[in-house]
N, C-alpha and C. Protein backbone atom coordinates (compact mmCIF):
# COMPACT_ATOMS: atom_id res chain seq x y z
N UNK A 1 -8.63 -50.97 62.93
CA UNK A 1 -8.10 -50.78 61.58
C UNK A 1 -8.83 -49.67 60.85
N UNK A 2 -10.16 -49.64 61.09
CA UNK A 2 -11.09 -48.70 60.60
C UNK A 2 -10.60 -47.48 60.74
N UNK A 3 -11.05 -47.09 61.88
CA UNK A 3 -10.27 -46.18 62.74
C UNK A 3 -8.87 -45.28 62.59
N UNK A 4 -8.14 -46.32 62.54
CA UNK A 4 -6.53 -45.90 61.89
C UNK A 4 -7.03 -45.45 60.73
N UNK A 5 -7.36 -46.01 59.19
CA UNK A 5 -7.65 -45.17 58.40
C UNK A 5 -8.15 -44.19 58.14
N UNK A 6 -9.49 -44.30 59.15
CA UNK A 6 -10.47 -42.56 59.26
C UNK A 6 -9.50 -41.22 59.98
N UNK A 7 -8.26 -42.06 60.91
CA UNK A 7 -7.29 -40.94 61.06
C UNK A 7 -6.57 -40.04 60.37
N UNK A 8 -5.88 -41.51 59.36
CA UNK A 8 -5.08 -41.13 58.07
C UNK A 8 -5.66 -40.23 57.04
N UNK A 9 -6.89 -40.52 56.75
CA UNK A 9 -7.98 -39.85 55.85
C UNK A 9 -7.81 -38.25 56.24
N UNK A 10 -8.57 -38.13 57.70
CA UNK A 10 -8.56 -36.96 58.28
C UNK A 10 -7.04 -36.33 58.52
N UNK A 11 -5.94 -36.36 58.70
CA UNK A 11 -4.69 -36.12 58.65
C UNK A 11 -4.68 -35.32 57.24
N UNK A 12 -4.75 -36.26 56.36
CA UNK A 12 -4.44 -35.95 54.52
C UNK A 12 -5.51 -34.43 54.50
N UNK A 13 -6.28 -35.09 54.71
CA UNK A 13 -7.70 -33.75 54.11
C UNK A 13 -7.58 -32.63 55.18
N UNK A 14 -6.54 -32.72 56.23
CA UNK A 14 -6.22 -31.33 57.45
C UNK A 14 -5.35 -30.28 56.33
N UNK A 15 -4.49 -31.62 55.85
CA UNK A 15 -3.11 -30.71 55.48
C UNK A 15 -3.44 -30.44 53.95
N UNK A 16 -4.55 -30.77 53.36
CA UNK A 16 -4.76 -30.18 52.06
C UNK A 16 -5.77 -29.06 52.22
N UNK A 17 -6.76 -28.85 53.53
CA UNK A 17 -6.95 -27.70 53.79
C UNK A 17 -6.49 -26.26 54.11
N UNK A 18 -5.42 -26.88 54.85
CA UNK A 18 -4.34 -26.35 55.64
C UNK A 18 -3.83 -25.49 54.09
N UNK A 19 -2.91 -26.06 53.25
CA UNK A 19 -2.50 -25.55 52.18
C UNK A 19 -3.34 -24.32 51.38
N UNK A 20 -4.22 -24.73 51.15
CA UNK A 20 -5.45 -23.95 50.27
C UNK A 20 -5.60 -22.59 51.06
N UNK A 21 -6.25 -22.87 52.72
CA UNK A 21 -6.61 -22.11 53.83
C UNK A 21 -4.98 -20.88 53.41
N UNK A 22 -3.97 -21.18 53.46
CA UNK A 22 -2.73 -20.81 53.14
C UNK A 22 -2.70 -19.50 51.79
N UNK A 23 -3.06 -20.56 50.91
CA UNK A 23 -3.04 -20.06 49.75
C UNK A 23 -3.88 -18.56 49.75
N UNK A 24 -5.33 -19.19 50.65
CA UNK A 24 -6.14 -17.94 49.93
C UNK A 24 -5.92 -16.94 51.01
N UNK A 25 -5.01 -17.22 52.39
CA UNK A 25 -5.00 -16.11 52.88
C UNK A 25 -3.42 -14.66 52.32
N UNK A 26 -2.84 -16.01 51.57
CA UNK A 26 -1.93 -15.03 51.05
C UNK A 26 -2.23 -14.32 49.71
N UNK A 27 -3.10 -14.65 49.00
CA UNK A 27 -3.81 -14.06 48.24
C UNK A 27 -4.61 -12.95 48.19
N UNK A 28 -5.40 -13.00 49.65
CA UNK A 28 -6.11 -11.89 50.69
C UNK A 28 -5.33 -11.01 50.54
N UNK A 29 -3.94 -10.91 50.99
CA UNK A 29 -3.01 -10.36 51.38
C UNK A 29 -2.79 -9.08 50.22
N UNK A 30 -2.06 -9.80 49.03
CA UNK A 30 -1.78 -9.46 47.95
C UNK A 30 -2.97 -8.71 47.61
N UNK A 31 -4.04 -9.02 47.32
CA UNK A 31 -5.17 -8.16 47.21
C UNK A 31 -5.61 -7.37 47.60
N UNK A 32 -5.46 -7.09 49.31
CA UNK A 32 -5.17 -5.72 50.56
C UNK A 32 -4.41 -4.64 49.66
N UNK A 33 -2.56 -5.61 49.48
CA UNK A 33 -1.68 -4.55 49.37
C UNK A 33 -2.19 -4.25 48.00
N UNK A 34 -1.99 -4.38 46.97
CA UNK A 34 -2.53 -3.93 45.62
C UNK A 34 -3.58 -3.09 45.89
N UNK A 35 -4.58 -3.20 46.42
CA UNK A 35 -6.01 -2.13 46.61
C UNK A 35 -5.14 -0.77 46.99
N UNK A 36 -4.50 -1.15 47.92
CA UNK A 36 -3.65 -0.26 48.58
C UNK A 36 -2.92 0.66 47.81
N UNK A 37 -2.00 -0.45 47.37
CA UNK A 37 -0.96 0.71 46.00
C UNK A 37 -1.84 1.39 45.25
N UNK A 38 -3.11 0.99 44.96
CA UNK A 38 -3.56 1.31 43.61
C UNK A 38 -4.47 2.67 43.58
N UNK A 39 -5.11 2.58 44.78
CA UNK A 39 -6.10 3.87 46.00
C UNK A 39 -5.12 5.13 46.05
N UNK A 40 -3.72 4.54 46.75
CA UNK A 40 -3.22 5.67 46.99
C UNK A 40 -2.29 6.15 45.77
N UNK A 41 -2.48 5.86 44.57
CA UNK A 41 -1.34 5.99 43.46
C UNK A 41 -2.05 7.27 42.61
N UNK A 42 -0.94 8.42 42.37
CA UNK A 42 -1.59 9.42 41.45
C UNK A 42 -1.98 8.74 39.87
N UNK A 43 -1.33 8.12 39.45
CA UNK A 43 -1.46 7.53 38.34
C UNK A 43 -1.58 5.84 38.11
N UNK A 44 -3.32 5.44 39.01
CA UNK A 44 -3.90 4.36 38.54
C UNK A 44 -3.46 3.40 37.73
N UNK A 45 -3.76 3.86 36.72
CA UNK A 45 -3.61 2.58 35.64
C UNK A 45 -1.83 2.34 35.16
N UNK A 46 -1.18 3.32 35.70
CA UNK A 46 0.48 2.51 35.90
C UNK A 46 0.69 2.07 36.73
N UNK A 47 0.29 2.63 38.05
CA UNK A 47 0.28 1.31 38.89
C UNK A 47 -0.58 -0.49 38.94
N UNK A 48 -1.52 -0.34 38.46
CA UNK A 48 -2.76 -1.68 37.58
C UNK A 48 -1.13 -2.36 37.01
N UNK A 49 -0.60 -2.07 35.82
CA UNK A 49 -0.01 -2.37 34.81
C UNK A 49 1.37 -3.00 35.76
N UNK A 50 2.04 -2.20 36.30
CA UNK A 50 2.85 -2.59 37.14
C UNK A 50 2.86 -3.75 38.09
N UNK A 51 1.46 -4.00 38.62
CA UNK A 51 1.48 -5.19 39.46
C UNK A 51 0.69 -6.44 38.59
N UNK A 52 0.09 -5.72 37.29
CA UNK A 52 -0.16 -7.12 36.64
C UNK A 52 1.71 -7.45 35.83
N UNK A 53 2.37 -6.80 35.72
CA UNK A 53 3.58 -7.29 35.20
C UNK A 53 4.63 -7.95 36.35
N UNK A 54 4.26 -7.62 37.54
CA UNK A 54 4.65 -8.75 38.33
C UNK A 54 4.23 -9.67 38.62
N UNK A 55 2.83 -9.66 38.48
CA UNK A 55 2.50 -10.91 38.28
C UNK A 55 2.97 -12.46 37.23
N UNK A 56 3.00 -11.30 36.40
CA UNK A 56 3.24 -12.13 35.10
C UNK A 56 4.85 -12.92 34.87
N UNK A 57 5.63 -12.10 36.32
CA UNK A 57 7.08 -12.37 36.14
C UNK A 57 7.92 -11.71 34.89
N UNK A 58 7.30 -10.15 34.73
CA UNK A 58 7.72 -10.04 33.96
C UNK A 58 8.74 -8.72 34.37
N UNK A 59 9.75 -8.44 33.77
CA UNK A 59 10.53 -7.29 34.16
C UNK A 59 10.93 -6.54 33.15
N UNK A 60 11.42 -5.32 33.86
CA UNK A 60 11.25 -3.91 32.91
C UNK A 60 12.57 -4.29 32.03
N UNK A 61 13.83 -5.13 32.26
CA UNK A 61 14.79 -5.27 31.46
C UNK A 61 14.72 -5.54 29.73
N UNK A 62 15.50 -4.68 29.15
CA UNK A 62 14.93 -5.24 27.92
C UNK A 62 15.36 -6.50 27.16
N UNK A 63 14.49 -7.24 26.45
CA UNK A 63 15.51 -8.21 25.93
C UNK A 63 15.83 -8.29 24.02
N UNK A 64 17.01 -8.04 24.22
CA UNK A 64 17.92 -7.83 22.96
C UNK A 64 17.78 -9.38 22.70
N UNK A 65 17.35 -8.95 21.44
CA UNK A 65 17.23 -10.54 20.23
C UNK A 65 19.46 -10.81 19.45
N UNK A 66 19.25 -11.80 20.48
CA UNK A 66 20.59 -11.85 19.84
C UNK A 66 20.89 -12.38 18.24
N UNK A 67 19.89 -13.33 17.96
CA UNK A 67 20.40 -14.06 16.86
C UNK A 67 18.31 -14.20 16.03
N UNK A 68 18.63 -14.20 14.63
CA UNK A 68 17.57 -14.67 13.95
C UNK A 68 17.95 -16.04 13.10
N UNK A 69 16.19 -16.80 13.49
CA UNK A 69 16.86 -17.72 12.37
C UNK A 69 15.72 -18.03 10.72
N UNK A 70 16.13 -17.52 9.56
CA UNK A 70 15.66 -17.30 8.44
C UNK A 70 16.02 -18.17 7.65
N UNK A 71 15.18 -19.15 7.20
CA UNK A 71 15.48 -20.19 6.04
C UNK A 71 16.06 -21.52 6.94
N UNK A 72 16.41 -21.74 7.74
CA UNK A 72 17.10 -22.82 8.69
C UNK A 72 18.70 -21.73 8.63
N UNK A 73 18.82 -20.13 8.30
CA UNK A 73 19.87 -19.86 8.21
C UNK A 73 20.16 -19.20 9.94
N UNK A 74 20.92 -19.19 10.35
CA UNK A 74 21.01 -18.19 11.69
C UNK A 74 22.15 -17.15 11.58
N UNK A 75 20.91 -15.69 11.38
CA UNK A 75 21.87 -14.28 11.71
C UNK A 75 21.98 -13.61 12.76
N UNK A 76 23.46 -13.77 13.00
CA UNK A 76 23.84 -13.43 14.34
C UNK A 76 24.42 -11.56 13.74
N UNK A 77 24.33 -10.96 12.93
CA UNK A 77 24.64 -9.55 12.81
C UNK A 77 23.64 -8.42 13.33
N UNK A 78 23.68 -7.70 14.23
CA UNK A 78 22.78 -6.70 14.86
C UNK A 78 22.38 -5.94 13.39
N UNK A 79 23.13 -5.16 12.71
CA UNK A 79 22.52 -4.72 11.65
C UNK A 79 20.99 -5.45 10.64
N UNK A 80 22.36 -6.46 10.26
CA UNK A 80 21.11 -7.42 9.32
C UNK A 80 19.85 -7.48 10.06
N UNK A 81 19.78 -7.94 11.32
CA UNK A 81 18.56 -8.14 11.94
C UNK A 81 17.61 -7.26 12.14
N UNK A 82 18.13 -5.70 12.05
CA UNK A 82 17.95 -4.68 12.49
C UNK A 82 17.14 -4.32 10.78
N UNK A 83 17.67 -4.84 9.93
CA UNK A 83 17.34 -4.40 8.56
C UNK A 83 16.38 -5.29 7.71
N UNK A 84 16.12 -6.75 8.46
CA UNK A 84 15.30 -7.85 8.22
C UNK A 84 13.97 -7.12 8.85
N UNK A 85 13.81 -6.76 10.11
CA UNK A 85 12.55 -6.15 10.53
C UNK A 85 12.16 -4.94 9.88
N UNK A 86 12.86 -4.42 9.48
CA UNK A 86 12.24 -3.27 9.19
C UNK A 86 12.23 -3.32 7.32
N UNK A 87 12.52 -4.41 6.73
CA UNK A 87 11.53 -4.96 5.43
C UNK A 87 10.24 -5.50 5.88
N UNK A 88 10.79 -5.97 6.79
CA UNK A 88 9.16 -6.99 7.35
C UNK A 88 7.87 -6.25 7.66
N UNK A 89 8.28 -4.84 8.75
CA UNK A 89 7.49 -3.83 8.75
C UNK A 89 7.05 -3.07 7.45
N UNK A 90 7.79 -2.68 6.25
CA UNK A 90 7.77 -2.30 5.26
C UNK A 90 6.51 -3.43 4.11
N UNK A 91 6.71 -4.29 4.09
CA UNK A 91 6.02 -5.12 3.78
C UNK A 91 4.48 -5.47 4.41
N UNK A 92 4.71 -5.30 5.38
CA UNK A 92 3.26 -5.43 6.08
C UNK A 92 2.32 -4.01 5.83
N UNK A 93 3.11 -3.03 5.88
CA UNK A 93 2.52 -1.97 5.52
C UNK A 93 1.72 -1.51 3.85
N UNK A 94 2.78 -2.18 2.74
CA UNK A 94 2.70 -2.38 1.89
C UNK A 94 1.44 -2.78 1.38
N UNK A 95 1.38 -4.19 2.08
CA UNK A 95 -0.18 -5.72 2.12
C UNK A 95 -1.55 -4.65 2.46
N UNK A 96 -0.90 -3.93 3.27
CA UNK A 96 -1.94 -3.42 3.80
C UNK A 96 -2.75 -1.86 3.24
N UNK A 97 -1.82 -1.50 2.70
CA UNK A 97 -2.20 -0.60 1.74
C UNK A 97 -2.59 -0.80 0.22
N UNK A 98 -2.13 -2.22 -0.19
CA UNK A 98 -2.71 -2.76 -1.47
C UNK A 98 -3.79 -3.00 -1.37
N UNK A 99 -4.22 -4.02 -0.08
CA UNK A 99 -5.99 -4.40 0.45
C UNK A 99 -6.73 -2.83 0.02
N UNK A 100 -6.23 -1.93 0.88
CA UNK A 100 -7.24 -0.91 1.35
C UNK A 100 -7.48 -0.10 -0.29
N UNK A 101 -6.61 0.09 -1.02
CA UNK A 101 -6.70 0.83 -2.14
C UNK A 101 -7.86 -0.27 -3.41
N UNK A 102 -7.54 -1.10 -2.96
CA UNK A 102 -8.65 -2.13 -3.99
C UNK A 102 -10.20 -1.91 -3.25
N UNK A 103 -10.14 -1.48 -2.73
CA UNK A 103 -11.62 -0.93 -2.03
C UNK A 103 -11.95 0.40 -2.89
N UNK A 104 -11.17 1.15 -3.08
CA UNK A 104 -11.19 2.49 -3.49
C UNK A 104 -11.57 2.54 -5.06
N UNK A 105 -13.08 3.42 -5.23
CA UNK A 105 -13.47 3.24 -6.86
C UNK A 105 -12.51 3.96 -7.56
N UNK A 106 -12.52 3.39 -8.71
CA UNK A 106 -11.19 4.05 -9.34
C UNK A 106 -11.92 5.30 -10.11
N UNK A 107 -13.08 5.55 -10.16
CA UNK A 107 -13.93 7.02 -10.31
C UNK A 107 -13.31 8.28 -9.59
N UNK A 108 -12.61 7.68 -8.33
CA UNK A 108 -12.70 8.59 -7.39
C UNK A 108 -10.88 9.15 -7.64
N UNK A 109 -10.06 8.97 -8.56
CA UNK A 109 -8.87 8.70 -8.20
C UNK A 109 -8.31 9.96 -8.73
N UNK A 110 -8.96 10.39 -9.51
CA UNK A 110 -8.88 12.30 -10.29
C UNK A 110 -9.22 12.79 -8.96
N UNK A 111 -8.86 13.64 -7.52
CA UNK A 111 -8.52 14.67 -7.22
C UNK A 111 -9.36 15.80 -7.09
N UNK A 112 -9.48 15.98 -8.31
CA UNK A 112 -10.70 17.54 -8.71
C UNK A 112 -11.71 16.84 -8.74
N UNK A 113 -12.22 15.46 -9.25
CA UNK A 113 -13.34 15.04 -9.09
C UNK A 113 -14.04 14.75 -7.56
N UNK A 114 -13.53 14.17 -7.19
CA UNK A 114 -12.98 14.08 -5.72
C UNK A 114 -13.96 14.91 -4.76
N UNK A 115 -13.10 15.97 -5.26
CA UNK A 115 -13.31 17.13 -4.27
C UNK A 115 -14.71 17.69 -4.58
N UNK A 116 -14.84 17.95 -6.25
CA UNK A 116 -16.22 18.76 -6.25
C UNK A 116 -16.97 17.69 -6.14
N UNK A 117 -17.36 16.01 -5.89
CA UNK A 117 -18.47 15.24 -5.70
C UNK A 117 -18.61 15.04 -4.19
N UNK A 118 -17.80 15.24 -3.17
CA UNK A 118 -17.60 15.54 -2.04
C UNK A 118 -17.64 16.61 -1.17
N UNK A 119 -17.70 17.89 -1.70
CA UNK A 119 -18.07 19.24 -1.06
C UNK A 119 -18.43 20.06 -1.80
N UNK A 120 -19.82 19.70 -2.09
CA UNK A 120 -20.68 20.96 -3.12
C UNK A 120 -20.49 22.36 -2.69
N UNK A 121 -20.66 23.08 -1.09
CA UNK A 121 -20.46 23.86 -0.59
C UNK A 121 -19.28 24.36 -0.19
N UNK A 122 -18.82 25.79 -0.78
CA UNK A 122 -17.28 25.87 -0.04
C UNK A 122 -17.27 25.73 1.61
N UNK A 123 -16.24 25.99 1.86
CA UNK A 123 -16.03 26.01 3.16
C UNK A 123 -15.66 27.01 3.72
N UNK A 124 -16.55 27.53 4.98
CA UNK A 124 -16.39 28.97 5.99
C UNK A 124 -15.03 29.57 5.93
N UNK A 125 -15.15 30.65 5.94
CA UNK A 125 -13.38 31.01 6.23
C UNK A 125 -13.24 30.82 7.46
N UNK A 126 -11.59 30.20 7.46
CA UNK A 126 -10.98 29.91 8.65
C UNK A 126 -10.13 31.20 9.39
N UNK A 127 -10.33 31.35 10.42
CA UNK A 127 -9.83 32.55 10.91
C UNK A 127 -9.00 32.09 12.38
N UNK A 128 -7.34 32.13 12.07
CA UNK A 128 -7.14 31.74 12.82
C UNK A 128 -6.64 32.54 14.33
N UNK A 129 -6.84 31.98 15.50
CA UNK A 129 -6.84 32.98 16.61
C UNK A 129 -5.40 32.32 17.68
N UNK A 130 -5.09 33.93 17.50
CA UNK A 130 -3.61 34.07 18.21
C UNK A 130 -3.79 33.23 19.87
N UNK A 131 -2.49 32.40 20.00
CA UNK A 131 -2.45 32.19 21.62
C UNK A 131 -2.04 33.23 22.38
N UNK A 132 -2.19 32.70 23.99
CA UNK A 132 -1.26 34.14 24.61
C UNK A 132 -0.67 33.06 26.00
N UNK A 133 -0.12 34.17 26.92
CA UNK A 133 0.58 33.58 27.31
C UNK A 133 0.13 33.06 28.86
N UNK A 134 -1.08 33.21 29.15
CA UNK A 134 -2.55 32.00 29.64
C UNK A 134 -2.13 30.47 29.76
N UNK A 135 -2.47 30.91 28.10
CA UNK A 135 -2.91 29.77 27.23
C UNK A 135 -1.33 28.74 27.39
N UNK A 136 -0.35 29.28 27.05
CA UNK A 136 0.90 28.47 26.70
C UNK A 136 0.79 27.71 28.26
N UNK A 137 0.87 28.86 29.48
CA UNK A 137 1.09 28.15 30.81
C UNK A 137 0.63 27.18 30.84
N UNK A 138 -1.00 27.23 30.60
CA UNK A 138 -1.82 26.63 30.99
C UNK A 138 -1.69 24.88 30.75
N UNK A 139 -1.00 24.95 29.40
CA UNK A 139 -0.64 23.73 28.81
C UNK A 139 0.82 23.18 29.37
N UNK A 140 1.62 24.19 29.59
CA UNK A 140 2.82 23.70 30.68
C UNK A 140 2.44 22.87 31.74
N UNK A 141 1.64 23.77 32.29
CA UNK A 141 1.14 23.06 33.59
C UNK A 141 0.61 21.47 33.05
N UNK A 142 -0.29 21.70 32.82
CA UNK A 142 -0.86 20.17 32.21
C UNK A 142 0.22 18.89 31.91
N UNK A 143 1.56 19.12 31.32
CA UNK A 143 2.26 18.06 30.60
C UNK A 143 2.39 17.63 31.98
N UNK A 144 2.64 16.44 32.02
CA UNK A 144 3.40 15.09 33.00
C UNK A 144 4.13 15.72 33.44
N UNK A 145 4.69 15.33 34.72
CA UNK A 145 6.01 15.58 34.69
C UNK A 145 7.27 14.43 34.82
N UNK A 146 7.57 14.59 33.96
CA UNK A 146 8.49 12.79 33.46
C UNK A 146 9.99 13.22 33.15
N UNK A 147 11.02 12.90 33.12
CA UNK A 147 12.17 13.10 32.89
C UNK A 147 13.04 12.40 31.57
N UNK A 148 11.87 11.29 30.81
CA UNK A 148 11.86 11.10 29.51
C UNK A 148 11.83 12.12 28.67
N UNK A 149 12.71 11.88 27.46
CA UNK A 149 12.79 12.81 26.32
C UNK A 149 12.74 12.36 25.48
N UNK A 150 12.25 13.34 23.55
CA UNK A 150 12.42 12.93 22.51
C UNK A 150 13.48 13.27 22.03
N UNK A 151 13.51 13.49 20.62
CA UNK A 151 15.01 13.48 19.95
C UNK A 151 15.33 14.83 20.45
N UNK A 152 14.53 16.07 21.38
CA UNK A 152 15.62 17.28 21.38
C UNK A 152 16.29 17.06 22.32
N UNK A 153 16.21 15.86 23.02
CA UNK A 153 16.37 15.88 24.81
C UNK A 153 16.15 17.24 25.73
N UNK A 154 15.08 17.09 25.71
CA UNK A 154 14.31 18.07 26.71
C UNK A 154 12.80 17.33 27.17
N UNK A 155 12.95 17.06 28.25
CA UNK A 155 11.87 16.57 28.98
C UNK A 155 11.26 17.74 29.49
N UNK A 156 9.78 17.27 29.96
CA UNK A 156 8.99 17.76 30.46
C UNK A 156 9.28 18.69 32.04
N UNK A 157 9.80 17.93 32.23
CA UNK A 157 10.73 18.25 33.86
C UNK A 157 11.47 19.70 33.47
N UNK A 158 11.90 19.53 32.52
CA UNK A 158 12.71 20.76 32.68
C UNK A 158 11.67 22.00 32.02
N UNK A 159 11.04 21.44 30.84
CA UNK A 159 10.21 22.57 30.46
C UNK A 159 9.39 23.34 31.61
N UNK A 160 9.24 22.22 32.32
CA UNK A 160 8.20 23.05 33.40
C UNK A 160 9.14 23.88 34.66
N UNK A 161 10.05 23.44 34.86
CA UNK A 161 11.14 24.67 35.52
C UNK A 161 11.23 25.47 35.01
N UNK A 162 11.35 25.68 33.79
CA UNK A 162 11.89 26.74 32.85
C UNK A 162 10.80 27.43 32.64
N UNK A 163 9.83 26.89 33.00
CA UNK A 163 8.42 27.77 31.77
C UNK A 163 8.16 29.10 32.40
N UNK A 164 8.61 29.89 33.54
CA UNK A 164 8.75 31.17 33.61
C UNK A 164 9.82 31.92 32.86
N UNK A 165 10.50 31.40 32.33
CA UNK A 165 11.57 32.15 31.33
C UNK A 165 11.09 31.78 29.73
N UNK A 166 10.71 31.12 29.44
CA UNK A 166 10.40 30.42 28.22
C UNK A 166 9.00 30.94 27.63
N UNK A 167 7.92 31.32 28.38
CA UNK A 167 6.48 31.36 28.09
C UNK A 167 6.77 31.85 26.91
N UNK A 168 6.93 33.48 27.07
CA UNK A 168 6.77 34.65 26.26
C UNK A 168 7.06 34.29 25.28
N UNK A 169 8.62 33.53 25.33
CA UNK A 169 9.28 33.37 23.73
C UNK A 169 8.39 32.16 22.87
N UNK A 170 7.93 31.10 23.60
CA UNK A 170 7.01 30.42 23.16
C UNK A 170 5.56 31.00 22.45
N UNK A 171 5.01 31.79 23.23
CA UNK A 171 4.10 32.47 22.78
C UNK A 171 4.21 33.01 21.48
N UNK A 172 5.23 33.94 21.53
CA UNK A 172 5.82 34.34 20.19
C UNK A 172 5.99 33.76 18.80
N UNK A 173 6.40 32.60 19.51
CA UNK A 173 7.12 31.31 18.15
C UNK A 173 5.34 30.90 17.66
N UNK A 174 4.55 30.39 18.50
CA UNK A 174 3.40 29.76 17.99
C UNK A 174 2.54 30.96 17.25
N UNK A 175 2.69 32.13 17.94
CA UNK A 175 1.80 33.31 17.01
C UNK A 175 2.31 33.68 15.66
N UNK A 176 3.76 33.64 15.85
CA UNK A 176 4.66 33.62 14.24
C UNK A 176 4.09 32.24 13.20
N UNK A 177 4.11 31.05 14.15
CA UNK A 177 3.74 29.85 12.98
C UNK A 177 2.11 30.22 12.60
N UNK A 178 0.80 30.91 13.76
CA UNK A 178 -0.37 30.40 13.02
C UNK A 178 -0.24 32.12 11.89
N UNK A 179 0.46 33.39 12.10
CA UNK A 179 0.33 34.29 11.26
C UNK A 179 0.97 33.74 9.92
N UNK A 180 1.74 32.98 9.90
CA UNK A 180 2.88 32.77 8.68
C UNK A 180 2.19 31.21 8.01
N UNK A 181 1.67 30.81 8.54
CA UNK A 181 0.87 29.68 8.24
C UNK A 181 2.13 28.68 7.96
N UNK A 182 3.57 28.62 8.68
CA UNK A 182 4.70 27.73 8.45
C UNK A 182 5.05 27.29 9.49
N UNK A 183 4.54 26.22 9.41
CA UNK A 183 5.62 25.63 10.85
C UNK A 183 6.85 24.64 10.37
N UNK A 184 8.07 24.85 11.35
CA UNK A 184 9.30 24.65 10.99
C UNK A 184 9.41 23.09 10.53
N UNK A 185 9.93 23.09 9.68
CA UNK A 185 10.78 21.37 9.37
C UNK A 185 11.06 20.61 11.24
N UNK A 186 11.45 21.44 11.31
CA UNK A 186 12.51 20.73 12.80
C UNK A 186 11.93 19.90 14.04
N UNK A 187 10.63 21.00 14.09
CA UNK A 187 9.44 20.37 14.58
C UNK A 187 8.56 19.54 14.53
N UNK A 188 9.22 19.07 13.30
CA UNK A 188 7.70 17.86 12.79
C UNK A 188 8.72 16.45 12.78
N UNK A 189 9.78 16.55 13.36
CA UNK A 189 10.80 15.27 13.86
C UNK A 189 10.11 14.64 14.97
N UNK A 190 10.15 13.34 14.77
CA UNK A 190 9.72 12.03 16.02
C UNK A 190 9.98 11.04 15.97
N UNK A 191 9.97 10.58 16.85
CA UNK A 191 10.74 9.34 17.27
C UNK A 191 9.71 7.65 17.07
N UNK A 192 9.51 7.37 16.20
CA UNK A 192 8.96 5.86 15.71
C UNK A 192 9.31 4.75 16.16
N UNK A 193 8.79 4.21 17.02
CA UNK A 193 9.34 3.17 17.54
C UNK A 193 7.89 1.54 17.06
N UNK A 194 7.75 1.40 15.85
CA UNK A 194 7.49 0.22 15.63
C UNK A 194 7.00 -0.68 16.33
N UNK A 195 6.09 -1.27 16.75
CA UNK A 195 5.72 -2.64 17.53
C UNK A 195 4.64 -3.50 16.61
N UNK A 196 5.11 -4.97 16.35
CA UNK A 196 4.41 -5.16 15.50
C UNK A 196 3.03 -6.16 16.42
N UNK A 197 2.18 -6.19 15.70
CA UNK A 197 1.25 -7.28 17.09
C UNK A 197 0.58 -7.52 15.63
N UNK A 198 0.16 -9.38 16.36
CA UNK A 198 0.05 -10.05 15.36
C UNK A 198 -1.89 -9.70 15.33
């Protein structure tokens, strides 16, 4: 009878080794291939990010908030919802600029005072120095190369095909903005994309 049980015992504690033994060799595994992806990847830390988001079960799909619910009310209108966050953002920004300004002596709030209790000494002349067309490549070369765009839709991908036709005129445009000391309205457009974290 003894016996029979010290079998049963040993049976149970095979197959809960067995499992574990399992576990950590597929774990091994996963840890091989990841070293792997991650060694041979030009860009490290997107690949890191990538296999901790599979981990996590998480996927690149996005998920659209169909419905809010405000007051026990539920808005199902993409607009409204669309216009509820972005008071909410507005507001938080708000909180947060009331805090920070109550810090601020109200001595300091004249401008001209400001300035002359803050920089007794003028300041060096600034002399500004022309790019050339080195310099523009040089920074071509450098961007990513990604096929994402902002609001002109022009990615990087293409700038950098193009940037033997393009340098010069580039060159041009940036030596016109630092001589004219104007850079265009058009250029100072971007794309805001909000994320709030608590």
């Amino acid at each position: 009878m003894c016996s029979h049980s010290n079998d049963l015992n040993l049976k149970i504690y095979y197959k809960r080794y067995c499992a574990v033994l399992s576990k950590v060799i597929l774990t091994a595994k996963k840890l091989l291939c990841y070293n792997k992806i991650i060694l041979g990847s030009k860009n490290k830390m997107k690949s890191t990010w990538k296999i901790i988001n599979e981990e996590k079960w998480k996927t690149k799909s996005s998920i659209d908030i169909q419905s809010l619910i405000i007051n026990n009310n539920v808005i199902m209108n993409q607009n409204k919802i669309a216009n509820i966050f972005n008071n909410c953002f507005i507001l938080i920004v708000d909180a947060v600029n009331s805090d920070n300004n109550k810090h601020i002596n109200t001595s300091m709030n004249n401008p001209i005072n400001s300035i002359t209790n803050n920089f007794r000494r003028p300041f060096p002349k600034i002399s500004s120095q022309y790019t050339s067309t080195d310099e523009i490549e040089k920074i071509i070369k450098s961007l990513r190369t990604k096929n994402t765009c902002g609001y002109d839709d022009i990615s990087n991908r293409i700038i950098k095909l193009t940037a033997p036709f393009i340098i010069s005129p580039l060159t041009h445009m940036c030596n016109a903005f630092l001589s004219t000391g104007v850079f265009p309205d058009r250029l100072k457009y971007a794309v805001v994309k909000p994320i709030f974290k608590k």
